[in-house]
N, C-alpha and C. Protein backbone atom coordinates (compact mmCIF):
# COMPACT_ATOMS: atom_id res chain seq x y z
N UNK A 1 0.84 -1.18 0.00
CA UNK A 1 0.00 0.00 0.00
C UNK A 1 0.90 1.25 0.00
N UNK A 2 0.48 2.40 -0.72
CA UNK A 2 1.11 3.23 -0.73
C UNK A 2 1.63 4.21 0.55
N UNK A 3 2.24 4.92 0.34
CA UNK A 3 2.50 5.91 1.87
C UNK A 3 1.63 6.99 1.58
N UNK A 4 0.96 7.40 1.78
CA UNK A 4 -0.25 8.84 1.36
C UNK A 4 0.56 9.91 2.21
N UNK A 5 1.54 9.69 3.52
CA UNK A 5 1.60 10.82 4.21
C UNK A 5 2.81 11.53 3.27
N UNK A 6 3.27 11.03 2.48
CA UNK A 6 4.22 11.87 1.56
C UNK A 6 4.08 12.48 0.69
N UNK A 7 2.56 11.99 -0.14
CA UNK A 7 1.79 13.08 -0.70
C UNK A 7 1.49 14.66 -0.69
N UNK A 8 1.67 15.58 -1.54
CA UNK A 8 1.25 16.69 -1.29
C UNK A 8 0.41 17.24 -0.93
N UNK A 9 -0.48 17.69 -0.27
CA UNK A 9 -1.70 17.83 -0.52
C UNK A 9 -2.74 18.60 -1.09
N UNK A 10 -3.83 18.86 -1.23
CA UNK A 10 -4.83 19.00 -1.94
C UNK A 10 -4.18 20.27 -2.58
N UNK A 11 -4.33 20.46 -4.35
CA UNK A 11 -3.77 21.56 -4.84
C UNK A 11 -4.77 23.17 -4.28
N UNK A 12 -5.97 22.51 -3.90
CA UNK A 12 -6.83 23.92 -3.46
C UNK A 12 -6.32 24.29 -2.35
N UNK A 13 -5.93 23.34 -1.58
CA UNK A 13 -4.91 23.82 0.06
C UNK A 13 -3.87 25.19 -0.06
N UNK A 14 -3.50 24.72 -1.35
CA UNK A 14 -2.27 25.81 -1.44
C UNK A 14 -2.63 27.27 -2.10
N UNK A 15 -3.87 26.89 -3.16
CA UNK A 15 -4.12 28.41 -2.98
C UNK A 15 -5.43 28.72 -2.94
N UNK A 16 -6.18 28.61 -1.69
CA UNK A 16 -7.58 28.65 -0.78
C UNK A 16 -7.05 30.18 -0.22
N UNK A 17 -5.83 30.27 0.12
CA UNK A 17 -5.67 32.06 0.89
C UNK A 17 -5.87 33.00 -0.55
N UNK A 18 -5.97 33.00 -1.67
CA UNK A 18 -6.36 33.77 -2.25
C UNK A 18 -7.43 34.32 -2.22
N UNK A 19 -8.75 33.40 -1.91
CA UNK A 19 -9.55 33.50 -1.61
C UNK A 19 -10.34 34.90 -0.91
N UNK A 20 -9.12 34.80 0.00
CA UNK A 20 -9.55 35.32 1.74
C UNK A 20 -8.90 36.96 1.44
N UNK A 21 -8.32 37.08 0.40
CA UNK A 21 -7.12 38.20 -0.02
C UNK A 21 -8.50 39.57 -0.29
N UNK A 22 -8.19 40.86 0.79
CA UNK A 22 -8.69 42.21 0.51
C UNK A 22 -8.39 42.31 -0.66
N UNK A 23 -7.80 42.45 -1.48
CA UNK A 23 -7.75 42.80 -2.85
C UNK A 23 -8.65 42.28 -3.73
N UNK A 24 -9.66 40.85 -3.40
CA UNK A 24 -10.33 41.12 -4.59
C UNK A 24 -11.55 41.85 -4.02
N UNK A 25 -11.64 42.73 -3.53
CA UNK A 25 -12.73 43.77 -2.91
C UNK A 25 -12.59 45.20 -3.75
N UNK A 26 -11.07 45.23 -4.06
CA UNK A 26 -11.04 46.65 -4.78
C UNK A 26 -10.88 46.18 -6.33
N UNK A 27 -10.46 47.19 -7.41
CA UNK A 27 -10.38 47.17 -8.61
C UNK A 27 -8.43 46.51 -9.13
N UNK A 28 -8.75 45.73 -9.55
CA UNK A 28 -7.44 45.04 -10.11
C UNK A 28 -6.27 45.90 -10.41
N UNK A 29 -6.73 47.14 -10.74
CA UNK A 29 -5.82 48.28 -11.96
C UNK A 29 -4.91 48.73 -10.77
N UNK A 30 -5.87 48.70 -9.34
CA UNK A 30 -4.96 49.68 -8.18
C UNK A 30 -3.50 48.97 -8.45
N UNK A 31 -3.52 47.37 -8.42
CA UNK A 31 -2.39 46.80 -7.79
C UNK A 31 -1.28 46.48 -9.23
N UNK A 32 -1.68 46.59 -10.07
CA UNK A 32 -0.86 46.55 -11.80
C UNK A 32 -0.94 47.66 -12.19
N UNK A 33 0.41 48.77 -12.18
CA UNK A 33 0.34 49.71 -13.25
C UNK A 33 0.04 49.92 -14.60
N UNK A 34 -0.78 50.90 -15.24
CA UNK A 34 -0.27 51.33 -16.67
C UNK A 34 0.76 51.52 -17.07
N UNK A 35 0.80 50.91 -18.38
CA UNK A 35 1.92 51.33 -18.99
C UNK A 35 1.97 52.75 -18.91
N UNK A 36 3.28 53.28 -18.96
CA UNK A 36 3.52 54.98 -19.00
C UNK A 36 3.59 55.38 -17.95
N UNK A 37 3.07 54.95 -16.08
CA UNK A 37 2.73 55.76 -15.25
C UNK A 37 4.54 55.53 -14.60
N UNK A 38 3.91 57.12 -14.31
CA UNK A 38 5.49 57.71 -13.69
C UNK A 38 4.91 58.34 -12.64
N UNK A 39 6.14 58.63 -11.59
CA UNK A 39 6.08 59.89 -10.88
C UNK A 39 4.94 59.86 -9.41
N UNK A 40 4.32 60.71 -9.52
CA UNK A 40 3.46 61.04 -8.34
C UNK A 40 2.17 60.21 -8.08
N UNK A 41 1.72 59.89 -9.27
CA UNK A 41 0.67 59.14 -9.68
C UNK A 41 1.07 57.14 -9.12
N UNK A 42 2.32 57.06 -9.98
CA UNK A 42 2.68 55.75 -9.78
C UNK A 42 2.73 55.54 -8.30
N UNK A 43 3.39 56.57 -7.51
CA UNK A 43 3.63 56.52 -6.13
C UNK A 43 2.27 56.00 -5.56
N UNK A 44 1.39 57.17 -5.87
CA UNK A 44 -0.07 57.22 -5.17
C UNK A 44 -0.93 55.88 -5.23
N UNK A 45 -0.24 54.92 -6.33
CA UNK A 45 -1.37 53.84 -6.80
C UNK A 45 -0.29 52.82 -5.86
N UNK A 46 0.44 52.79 -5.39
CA UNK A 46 1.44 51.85 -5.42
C UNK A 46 0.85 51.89 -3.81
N UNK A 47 1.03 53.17 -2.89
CA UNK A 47 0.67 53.61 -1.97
C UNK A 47 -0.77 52.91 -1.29
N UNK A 48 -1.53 53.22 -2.52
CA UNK A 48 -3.15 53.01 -1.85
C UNK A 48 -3.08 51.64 -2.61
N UNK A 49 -2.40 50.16 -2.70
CA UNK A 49 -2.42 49.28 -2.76
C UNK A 49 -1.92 48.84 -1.45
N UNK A 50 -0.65 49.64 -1.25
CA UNK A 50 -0.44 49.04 -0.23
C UNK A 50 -1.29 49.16 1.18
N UNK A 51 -2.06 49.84 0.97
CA UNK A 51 -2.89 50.39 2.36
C UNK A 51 -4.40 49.27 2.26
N UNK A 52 -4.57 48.51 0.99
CA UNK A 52 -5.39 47.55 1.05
C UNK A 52 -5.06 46.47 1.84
N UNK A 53 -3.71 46.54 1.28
CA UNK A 53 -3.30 44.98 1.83
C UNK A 53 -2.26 45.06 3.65
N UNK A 54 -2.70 46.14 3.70
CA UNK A 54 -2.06 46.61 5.46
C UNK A 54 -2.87 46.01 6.63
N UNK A 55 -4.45 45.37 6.31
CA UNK A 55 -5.36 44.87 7.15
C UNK A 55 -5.62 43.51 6.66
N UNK A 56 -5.20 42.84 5.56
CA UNK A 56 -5.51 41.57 4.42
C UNK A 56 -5.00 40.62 5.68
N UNK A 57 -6.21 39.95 6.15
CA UNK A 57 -5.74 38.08 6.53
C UNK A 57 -4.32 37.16 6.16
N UNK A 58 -4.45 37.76 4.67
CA UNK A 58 -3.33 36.60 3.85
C UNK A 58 -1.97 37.40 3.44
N UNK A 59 -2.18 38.44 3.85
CA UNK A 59 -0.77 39.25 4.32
C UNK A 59 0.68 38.15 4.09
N UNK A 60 1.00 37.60 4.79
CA UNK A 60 2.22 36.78 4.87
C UNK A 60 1.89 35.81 3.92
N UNK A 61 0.64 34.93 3.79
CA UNK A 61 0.53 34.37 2.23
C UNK A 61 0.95 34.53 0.98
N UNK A 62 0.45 36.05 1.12
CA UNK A 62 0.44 36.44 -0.51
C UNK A 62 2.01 37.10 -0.43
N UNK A 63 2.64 37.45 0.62
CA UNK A 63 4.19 38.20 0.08
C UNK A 63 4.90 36.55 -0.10
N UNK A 64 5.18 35.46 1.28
CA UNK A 64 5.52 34.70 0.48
C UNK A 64 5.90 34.21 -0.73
N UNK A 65 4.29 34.18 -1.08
CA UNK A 65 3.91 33.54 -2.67
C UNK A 65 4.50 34.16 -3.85
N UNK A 66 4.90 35.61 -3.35
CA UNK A 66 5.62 36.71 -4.46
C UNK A 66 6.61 36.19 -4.54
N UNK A 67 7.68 36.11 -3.25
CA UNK A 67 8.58 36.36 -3.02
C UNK A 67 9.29 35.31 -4.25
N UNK A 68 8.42 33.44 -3.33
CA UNK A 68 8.72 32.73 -3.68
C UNK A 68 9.28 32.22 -4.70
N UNK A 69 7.73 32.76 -6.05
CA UNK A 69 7.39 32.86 -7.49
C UNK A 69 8.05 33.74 -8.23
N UNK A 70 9.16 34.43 -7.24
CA UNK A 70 9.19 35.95 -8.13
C UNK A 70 8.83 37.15 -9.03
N UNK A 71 7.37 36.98 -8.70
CA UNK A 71 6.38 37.19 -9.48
C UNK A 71 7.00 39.11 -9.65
N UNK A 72 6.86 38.81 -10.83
CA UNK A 72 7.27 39.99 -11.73
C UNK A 72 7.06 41.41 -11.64
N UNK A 73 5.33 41.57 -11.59
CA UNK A 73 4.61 42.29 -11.64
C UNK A 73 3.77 42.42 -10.34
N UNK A 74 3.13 43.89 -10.06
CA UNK A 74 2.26 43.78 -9.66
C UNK A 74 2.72 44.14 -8.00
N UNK A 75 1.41 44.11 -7.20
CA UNK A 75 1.61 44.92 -5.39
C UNK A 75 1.13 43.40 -4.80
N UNK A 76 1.81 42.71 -3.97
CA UNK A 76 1.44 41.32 -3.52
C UNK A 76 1.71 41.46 -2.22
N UNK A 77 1.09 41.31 -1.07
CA UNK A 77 1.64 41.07 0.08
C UNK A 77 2.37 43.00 0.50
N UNK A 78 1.55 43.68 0.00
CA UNK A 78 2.14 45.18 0.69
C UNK A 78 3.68 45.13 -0.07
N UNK A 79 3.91 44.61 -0.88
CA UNK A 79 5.42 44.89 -1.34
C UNK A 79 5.32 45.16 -3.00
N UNK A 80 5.98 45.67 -3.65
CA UNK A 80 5.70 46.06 -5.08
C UNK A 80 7.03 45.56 -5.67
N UNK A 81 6.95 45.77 -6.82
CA UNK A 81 7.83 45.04 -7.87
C UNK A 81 9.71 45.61 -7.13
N UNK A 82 9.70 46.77 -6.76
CA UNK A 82 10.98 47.02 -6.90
C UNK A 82 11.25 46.60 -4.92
N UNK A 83 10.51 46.47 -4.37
CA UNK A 83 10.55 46.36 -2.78
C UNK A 83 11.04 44.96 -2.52
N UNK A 84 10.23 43.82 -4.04
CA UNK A 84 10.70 42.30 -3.74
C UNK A 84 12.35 42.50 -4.50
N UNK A 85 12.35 42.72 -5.44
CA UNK A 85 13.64 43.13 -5.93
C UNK A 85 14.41 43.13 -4.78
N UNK A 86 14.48 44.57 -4.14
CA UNK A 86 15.33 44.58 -2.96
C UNK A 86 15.89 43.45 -2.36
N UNK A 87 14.35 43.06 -1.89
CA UNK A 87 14.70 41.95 -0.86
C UNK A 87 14.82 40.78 -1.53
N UNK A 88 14.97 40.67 -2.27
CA UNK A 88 15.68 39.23 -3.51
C UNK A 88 16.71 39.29 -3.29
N UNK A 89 17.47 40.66 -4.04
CA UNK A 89 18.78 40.42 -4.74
C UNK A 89 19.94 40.44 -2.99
N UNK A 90 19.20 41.43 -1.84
CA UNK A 90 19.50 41.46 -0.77
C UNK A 90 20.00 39.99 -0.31
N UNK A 91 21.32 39.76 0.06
CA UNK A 91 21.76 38.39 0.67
C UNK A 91 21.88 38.44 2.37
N UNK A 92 21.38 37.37 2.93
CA UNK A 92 21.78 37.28 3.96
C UNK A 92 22.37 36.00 4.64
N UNK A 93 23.94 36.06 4.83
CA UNK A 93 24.99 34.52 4.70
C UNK A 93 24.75 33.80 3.52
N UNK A 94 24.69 35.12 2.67
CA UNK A 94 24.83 33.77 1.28
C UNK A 94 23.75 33.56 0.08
N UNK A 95 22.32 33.69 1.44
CA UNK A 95 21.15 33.17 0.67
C UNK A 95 20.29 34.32 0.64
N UNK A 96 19.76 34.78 -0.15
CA UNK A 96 19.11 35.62 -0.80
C UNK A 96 17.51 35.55 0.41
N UNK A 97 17.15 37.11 0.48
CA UNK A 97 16.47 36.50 1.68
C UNK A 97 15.02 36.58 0.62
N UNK A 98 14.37 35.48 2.00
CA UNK A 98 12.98 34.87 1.15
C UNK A 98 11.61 35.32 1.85
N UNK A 99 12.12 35.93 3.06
CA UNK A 99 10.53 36.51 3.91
C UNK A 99 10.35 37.72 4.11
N UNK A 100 10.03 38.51 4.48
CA UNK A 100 9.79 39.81 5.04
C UNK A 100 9.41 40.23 6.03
């Protein structure tokens, strides 16, 4: 008989915290820039994303999941494209840090 406890488990297990994520309450556009946006504007959208996700349940979920994925684009977990950057390319003993 097989070993089941080595199994992964259920693929909805792993992403059920999306679910639970303040962000799908507001408009998608807050957390993905336009092309073109610069300056005061970019700040302001980047800003009032992050102030969605300052009260979000899945807070440590969703930066994880950025971090993890290196997901490219986009405001995940209160951190934005150039904040995971940072803390990517940022080493600590070696290994590139992975939490926040």
């Amino acid at each position: 008989m097989a070993n089941l406890s080595r199994l992964p488990g259920a693929v909805s297990q792993r992403w059920d915290w999306q679910l639970r994520g303040r962000c799908r309450e507001a408009d998608n556009a807050l957390f993905f820039h336009p092309s073109g946006e610069r300056g005061a504007a970019h700040h302001a959208r980047e800003e009032a994303a992050k102030a969605v996700c300052a009260d979000c349940p899945v807070l440590l979920e969703c930066r994880r999941h950025a971090l993890e994925t290196r997901e490219p684009y986009g405001v995940w977990g209160a951190l934005t494209e150039d904040d995971r950057h940072r803390l990517l390319t940022r080493t600590r003993g070696g290994h590139a840090a992975t939490a926040a």
